[in-house]
Protein backbone atom coordinates (compact mmCIF):
# COMPACT_ATOMS: atom_id res chain seq x y z
CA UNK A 1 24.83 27.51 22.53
CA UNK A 2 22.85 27.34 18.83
CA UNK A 3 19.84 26.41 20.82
CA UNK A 4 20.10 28.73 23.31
CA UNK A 5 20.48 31.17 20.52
CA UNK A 6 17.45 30.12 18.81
CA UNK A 7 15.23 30.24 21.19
CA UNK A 8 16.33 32.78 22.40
CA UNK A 9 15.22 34.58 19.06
CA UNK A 10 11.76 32.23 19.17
CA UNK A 11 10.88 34.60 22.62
CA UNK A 12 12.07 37.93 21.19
CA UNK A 13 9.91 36.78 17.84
CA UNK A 14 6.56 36.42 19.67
CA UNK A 15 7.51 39.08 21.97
CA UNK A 16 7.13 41.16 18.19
CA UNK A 17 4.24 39.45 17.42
CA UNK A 18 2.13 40.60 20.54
CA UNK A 19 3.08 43.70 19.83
CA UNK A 20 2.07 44.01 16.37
CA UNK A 21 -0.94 42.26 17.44
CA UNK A 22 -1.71 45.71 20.44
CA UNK A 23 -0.97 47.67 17.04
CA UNK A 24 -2.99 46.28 15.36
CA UNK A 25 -6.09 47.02 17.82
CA UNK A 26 -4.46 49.80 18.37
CA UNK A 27 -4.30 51.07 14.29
CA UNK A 28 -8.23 49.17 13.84
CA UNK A 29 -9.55 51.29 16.60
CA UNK A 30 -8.01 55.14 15.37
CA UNK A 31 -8.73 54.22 11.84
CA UNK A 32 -5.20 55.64 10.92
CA UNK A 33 -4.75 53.56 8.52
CA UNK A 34 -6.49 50.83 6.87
CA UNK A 35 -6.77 47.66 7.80
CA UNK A 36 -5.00 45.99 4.90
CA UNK A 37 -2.03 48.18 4.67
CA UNK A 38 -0.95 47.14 7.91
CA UNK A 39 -1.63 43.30 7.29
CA UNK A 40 0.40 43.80 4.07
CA UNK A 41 3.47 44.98 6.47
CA UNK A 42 2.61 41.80 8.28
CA UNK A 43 2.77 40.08 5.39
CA UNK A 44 5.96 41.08 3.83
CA UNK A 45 8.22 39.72 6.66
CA UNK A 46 8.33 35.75 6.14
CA UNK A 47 9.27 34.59 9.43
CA UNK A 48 6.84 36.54 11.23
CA UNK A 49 3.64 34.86 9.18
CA UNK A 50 4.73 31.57 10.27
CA UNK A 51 3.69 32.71 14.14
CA UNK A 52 0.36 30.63 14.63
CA UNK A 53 -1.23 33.86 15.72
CA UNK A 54 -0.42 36.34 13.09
CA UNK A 55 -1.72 33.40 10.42
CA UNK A 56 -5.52 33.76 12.24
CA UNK A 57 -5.55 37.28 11.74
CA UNK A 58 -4.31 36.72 8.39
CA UNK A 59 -6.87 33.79 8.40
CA UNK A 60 -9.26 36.04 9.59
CA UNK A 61 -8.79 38.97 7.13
CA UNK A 62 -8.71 36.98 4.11
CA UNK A 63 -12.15 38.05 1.63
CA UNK A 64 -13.02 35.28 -0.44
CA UNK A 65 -12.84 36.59 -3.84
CA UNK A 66 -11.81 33.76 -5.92
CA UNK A 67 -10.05 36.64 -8.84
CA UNK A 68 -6.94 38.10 -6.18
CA UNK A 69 -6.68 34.22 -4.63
CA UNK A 70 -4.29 31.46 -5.63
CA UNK A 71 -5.86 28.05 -5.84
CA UNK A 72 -2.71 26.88 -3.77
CA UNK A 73 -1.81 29.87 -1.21
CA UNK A 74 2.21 31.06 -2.16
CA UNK A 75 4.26 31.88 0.30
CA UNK A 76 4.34 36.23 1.76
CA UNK A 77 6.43 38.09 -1.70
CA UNK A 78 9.93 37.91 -1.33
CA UNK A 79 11.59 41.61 -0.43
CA UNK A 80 12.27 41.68 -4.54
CA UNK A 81 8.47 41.53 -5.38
CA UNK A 82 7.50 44.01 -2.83
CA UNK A 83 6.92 47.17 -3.62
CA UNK A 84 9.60 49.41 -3.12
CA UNK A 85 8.34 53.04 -2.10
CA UNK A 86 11.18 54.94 -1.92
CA UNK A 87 12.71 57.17 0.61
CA UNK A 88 10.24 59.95 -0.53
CA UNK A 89 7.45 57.83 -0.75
CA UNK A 90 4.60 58.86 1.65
CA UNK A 91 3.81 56.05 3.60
CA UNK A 92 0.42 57.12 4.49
CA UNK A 93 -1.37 57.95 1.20
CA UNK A 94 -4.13 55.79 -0.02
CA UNK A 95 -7.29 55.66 -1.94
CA UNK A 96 -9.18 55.74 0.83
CA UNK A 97 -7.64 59.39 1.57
CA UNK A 98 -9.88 60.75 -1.07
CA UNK A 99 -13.32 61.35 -1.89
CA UNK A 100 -13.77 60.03 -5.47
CA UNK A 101 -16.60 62.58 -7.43
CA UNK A 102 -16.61 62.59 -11.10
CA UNK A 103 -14.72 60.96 -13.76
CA UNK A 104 -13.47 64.24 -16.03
CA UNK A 105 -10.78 62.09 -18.49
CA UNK A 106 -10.19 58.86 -19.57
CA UNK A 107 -7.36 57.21 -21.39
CA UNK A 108 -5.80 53.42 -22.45
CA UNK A 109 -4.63 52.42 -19.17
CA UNK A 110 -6.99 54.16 -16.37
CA UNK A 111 -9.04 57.68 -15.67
CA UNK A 112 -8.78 60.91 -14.21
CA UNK A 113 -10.85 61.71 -11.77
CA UNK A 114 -11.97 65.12 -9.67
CA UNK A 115 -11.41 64.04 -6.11
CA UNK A 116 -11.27 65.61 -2.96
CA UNK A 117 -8.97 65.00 -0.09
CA UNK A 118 -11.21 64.13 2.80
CA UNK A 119 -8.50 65.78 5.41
CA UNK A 120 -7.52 68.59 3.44
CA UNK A 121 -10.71 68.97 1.67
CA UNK A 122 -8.62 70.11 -0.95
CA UNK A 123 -9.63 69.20 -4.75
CA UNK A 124 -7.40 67.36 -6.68
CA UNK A 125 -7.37 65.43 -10.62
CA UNK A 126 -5.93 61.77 -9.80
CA UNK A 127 -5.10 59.96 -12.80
CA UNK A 128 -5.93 56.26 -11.76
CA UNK A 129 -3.78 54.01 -13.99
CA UNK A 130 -4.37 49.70 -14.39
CA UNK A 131 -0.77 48.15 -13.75
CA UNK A 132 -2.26 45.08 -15.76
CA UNK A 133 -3.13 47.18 -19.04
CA UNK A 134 0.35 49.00 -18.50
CA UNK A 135 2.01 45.96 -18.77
CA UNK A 136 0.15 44.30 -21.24
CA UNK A 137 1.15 47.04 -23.91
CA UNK A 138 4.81 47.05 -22.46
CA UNK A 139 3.99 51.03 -21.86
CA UNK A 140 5.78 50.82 -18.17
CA UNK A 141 8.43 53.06 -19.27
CA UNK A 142 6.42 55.92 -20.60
CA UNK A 143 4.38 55.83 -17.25
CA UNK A 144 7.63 56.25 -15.41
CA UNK A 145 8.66 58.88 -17.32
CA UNK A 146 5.56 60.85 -16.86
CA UNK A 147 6.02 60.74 -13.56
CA UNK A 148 10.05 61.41 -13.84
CA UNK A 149 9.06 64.63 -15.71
CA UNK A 150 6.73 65.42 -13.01
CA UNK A 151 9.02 65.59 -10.74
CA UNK A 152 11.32 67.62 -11.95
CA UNK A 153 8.30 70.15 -13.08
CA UNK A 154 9.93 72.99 -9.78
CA UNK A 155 7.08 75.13 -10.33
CA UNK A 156 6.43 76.28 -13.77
CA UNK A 157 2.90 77.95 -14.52
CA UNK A 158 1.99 76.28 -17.61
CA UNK A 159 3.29 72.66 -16.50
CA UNK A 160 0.75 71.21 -14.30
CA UNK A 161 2.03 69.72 -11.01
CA UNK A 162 2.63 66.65 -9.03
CA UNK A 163 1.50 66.82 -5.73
CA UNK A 164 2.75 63.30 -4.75
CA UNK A 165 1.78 59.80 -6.13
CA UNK A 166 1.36 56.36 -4.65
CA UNK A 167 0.84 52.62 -5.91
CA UNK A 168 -1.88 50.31 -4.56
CA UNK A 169 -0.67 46.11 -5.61
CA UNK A 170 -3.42 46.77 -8.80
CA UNK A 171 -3.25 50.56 -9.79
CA UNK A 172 -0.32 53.36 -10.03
CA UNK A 173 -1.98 56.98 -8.69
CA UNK A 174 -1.02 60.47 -9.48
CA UNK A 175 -2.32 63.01 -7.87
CA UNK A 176 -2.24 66.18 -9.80
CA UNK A 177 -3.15 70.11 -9.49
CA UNK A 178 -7.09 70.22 -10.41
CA UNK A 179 -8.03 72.36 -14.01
CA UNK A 180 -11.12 72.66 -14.91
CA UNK A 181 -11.11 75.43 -17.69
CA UNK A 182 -11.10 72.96 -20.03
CA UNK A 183 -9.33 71.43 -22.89
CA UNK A 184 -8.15 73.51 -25.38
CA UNK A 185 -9.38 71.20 -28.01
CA UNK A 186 -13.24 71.58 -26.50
CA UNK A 187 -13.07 75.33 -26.58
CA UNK A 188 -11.80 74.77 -30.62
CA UNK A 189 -14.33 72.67 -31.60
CA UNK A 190 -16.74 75.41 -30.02
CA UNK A 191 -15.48 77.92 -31.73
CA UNK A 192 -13.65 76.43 -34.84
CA UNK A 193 -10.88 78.96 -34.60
CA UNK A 194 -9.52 81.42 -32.85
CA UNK A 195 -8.39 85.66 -33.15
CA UNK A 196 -5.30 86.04 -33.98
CA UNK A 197 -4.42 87.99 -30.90
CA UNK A 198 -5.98 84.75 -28.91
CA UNK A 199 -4.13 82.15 -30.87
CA UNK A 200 -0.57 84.25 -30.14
CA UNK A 201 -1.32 84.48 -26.36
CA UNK A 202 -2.15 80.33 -26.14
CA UNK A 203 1.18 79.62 -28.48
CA UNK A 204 3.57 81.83 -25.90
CA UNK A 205 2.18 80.10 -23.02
CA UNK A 206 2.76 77.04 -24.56
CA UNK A 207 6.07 77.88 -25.89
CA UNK A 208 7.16 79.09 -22.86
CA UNK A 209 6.28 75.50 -21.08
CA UNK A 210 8.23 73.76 -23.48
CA UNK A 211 11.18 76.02 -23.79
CA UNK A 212 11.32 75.25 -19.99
CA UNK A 213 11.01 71.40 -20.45
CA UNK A 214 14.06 71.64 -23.03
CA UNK A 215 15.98 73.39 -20.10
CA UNK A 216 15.68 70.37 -18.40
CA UNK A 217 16.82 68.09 -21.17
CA UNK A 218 13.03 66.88 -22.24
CA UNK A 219 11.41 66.73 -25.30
CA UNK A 220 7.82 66.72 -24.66
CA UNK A 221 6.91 64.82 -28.27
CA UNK A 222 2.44 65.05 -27.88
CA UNK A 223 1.61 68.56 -28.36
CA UNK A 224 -2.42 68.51 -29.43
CA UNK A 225 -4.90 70.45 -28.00
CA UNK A 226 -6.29 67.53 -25.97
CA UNK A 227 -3.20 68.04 -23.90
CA UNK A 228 -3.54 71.48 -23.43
CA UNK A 229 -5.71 72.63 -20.39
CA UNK A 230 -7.27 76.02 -19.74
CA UNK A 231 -7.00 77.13 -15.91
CA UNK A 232 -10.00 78.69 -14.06
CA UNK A 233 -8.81 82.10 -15.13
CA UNK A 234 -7.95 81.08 -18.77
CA UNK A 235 -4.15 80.65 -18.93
CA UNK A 236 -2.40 77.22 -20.57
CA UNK A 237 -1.45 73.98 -19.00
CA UNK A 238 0.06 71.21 -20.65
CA UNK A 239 -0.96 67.85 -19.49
CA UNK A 240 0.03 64.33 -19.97
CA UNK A 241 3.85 63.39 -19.81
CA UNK A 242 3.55 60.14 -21.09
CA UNK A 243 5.48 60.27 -24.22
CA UNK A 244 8.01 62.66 -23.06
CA UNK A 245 11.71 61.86 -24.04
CA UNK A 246 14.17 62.52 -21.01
CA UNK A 247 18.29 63.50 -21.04
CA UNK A 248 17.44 64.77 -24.72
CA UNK A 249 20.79 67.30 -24.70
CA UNK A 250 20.91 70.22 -26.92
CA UNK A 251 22.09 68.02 -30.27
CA UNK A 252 20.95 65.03 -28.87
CA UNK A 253 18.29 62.89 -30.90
CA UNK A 254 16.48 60.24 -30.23
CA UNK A 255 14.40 57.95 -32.95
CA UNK A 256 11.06 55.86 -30.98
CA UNK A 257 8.00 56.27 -33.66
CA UNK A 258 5.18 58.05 -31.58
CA UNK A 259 2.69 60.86 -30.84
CA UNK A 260 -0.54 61.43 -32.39
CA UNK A 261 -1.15 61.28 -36.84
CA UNK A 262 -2.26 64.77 -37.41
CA UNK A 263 0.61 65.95 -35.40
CA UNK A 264 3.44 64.46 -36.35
CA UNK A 265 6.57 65.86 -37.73
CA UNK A 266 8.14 64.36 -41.26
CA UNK A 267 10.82 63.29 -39.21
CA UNK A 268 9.63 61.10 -36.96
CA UNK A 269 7.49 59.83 -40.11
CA UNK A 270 10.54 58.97 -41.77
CA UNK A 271 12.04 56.87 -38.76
CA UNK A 272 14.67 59.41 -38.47
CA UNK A 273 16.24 59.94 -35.77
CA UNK A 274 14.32 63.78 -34.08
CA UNK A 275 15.46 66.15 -31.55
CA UNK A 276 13.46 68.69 -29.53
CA UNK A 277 12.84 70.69 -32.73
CA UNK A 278 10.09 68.12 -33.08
CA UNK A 279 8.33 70.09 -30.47
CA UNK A 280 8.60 73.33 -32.63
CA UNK A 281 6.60 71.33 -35.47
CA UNK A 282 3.81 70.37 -33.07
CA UNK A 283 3.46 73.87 -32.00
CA UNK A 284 3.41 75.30 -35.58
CA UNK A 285 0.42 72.51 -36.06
CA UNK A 286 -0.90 73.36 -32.97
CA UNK A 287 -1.11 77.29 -33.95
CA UNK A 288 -2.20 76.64 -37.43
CA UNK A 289 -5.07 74.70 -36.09
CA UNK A 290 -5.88 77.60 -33.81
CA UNK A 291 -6.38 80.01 -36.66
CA UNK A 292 -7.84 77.59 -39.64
CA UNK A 293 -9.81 75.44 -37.47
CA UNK A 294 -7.91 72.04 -38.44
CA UNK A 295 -4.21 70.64 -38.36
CA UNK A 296 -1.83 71.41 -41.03
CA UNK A 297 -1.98 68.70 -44.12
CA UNK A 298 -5.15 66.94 -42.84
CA UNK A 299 -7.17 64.17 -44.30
CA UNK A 300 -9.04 61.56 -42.85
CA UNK A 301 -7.25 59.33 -44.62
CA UNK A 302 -4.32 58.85 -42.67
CA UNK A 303 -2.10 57.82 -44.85
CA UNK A 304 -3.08 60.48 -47.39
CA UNK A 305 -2.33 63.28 -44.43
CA UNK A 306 1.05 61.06 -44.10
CA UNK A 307 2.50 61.89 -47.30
CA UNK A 308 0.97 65.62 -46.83
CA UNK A 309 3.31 65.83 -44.46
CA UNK A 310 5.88 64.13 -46.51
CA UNK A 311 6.06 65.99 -49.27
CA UNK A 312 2.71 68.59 -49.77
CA UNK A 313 3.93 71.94 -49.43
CA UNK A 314 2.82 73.93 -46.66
CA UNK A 315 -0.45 76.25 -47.72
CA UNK A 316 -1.80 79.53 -45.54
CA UNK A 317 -4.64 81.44 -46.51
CA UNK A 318 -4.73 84.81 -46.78
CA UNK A 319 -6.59 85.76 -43.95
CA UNK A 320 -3.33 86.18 -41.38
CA UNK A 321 -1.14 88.27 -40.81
CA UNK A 322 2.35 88.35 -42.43
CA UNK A 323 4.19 87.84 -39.01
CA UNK A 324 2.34 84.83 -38.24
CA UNK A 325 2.63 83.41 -41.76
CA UNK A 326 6.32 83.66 -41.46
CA UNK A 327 6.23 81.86 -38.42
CA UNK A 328 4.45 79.17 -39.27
CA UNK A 329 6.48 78.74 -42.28
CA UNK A 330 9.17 78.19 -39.83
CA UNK A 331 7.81 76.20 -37.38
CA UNK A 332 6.27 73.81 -40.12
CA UNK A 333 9.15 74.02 -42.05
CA UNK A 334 9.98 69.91 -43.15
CA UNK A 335 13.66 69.83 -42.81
CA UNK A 336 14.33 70.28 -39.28
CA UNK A 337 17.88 71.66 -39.37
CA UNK A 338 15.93 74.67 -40.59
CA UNK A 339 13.73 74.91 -38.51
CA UNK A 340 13.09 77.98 -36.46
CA UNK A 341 14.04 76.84 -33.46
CA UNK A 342 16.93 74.72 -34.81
CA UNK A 343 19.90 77.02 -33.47
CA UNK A 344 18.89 78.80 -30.33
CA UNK A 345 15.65 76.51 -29.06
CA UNK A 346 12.98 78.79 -27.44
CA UNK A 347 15.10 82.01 -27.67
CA UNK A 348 14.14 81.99 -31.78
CA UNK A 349 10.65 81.54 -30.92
CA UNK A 350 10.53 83.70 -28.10
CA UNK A 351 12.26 86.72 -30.46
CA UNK A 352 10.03 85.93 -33.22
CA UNK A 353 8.27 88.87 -34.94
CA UNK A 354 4.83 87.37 -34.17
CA UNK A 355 5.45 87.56 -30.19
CA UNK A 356 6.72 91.51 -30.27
CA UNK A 357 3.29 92.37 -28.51
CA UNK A 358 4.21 90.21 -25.77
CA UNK A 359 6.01 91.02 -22.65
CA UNK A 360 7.65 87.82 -21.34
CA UNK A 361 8.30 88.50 -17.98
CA UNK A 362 4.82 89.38 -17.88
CA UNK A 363 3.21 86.42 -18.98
CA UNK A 364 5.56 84.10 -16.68
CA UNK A 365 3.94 85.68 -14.03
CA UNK A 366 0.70 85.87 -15.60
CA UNK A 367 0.32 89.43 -15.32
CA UNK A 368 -1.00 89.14 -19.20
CA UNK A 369 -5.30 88.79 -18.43
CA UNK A 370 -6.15 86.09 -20.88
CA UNK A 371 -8.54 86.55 -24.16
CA UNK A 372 -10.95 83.94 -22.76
CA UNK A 373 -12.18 83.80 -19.29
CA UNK A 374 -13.61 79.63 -18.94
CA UNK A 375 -16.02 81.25 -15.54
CA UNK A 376 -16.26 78.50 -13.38
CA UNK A 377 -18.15 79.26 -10.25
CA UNK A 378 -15.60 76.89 -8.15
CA UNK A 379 -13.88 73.31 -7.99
CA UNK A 380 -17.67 71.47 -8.69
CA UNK A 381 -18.03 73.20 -11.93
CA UNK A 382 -17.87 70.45 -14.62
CA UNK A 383 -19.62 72.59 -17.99
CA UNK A 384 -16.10 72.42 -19.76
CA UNK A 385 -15.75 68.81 -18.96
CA UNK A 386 -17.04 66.43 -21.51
CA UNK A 387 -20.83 64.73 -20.38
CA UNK A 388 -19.20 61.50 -21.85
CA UNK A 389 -17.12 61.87 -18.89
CA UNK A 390 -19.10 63.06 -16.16
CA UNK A 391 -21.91 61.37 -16.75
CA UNK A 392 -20.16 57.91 -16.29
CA UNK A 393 -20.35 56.15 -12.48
CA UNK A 394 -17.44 56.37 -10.45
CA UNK A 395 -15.83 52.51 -10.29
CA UNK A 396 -16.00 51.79 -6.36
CA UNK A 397 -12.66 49.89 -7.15
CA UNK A 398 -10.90 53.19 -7.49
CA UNK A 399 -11.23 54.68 -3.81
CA UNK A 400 -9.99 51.03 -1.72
CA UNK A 401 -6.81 48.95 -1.77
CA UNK A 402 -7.26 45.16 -3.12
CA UNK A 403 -8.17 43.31 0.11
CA UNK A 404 -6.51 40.27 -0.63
CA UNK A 405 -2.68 39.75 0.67
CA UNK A 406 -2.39 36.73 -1.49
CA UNK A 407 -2.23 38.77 -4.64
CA UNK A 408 -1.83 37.09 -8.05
CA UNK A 409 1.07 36.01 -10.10
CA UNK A 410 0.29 38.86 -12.51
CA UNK A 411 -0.21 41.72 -9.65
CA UNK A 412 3.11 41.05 -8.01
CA UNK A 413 4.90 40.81 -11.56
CA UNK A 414 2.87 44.32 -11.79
CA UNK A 415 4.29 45.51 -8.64
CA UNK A 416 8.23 44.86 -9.45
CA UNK A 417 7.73 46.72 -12.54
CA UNK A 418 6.80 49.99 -10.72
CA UNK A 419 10.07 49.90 -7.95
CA UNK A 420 9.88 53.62 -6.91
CA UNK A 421 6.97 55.20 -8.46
CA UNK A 422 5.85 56.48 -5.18
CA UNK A 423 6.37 60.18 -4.61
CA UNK A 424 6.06 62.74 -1.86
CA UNK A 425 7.43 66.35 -1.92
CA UNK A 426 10.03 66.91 1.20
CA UNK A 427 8.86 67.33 4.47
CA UNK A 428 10.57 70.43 4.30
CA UNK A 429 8.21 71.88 1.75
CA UNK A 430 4.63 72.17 3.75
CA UNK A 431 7.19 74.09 6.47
């Protein structure tokens, strides 16, 4: 009966095989998707590689490149190295999607690059990340919470969205809502500083976006100009969710040492434990810079601007008006239980003296014309982008899926600690 049994499951097993074999013509011939992906599903079920002729195709498909192959072939990944999509993962993106143009950003663990979907012909930023440089400075967490915070970003102007995102065995992609006004921080070194009327429009705008992040319980913790954008018509949109804090509740605190020196609250500096008032100090840096052409209590000795921060008092020129000195004596005040923004969050900022010219319903819907218009003549308009950027070759490695199914030690370690990244919006929202 056992035998009966087992063969009985050896006839219904190659019965599968010849039919993943017609798919397989079937999937080479459409071009639906590539080549590898399929394999890879192949791949990924044990008993089926053992069939003598899946292993030629395998055989077959294998590139010899000596850096993705073992020395002694390992066995397919067992279902708790492979990479778990998620059930609103979409199956079907790839690199390959995508038309790779221009690099426009680069960071520690990948770049951002203009891309266009080759179906949609839609343009799009994708932030290309290294799992291997992720992992190497233990920074997996903060990449899942960027793209945790993504997620939950419904559809707030100044935020910038998440379109969907996908993992290849070697790199993590996001692929993000195209802005090509500009940093912020470009347009400042431009023009050292701004109007006052300017300045106040850019700080609502970017109050607004984090008054809306600590509705959801996030702390956004890296507010510099770098990570502020300027859209095509000139309105704010904070970028880079790396360093967010999640489930942050209205008293709650939380005490990890990071953001960026010029920036950082006294606080954090004194490994005390912060709440989302720290996000009030980086905008009260952020505005001051915007009017005086450099961050509050700068040196460039760092840890001469560290004990600025500590214990300098705060200093305002003259040249402002009284409104916004009192609110930046508030937002920069040191001890952050009195703080503005300490009691009532966003509401004291939002009924701040210094924001009486502006409407807030208005600028939600961005009814308010900006100060600065960037003028870019469409999507392939790079002039606010940095030439370091531009100017540098697309890698060809970005736009193709490793080849290899006999991945590394290191790539499938990489690919466990990334369960889930995957993301697609619901079906029900192209409807």
């Amino acid at each position: 009966m056992t035998v009966k049994t087992e063969a009985a499951r050896g006839t219904l097993t190659y019965s599968r095989m010849r039919g993943m074999v017609a798919i397989l013509i079937a999937f080479m011939k459409q071009r639906r998707m590539g080549l590898n992906d399929f394999i890879q599903k192949i791949a990924n079920n044990s008993y089926a590689c053992k069939h003598p002729e899946v292993q030629s195709i395998l055989k077959i498909s294998q590139p010899q490149e000596p850096e993705l192959l073992n020395a002694n072939p390992s066995p397919p990944p067992s279902p708790s190295q492979q990479i778990n999509l998620g059930p609103s993962s979409n199956p079907h993106a790839k690199p390959s999607d995508f038309h790779f143009l221009k690099v426009i950003g680069k960071g520690s663990f990948g770049k951002v690059l203009l891309a266009r979907h080759k179906a949609e012909e839609a343009f799009y930023a994708v932030k290309v990340l290294q799992k291997k440089a992720i992992l190497k400075k233990k920074e997996e967490k903060h990449i899942m919470s960027e793209r945790n915070v993504l997620l939950k970003n419904v559809k707030h102007p100044f935020l910038v969205g998440l379109h969907f995102s996908f993992q290849t065995a070697d790199k993590l992609y996001f692929v993000l809502d195209y802005i090509n006004g500009g940093e912020l921080f470009y347009h400042l070194q431009r023009e050292r500083c701004f109007l006052e009327p300017r300045a106040r429009f850019y700080a609502a705008e970017i109050a607004s976006a984090l008054g809306y992040l600590h509705s959801l319980n996030i702390v956004y913790r890296d507010l510099k100009p770098e990570n502020i954008l300027l859209d095509s018509q000139g309105h704010i949109v904070l970028t880079d969710f790396g360093l967010c804090k999640e489930n942050i509740e209205h008293n709650g605190t939380t005490s990890t040492f990071c953001g960026t020196p010029e920036y950082l609250a006294p606080e954090v500096l004194h490994k005390q434990p912060y709440d989302r008032t720290v996000d009030w100090w980086c905008l009260g840096a952020v505005l001051y810079e915007m009017l005086y052409g450099l961050p509050p209590f700068y040196s460039r000795n760092t840890a001469e601007m560290y004990d600025n921060i500590l214990n300098k008092p705060l200093q305002l020129k003259p040249n402002i008006t009284n409104s916004a000195r009192h609110l930046l004596e508030g937002l920069l005040q040191k001890d952050r239980t009195k703080r503005l923004g300490a009691k009532d969050d966003f509401m004291e900022i939002k009924n701040h003296v210094f924001f009486s010219l502006i409407n807030w319903d208005d600028l939600i819907n961005k009814k308010i014309t900006p100060p600065f218009n960037p003028n870019v003549s469409g999507p392939s308009d790079l002039r606010h982008f940095d030439p370091e950027f531009t100017e540098e070759p697309v890698p060809s490695s970005i736009g193709r899926s490793p080849d290899s199914i006999l991945l590394t030690a290191s790539v499938k370690e990489a690919a466990e600690a990334f369960l889930g990244f995957s993301y697609a919006p619901p079906v029900d929202s192209f409807l």
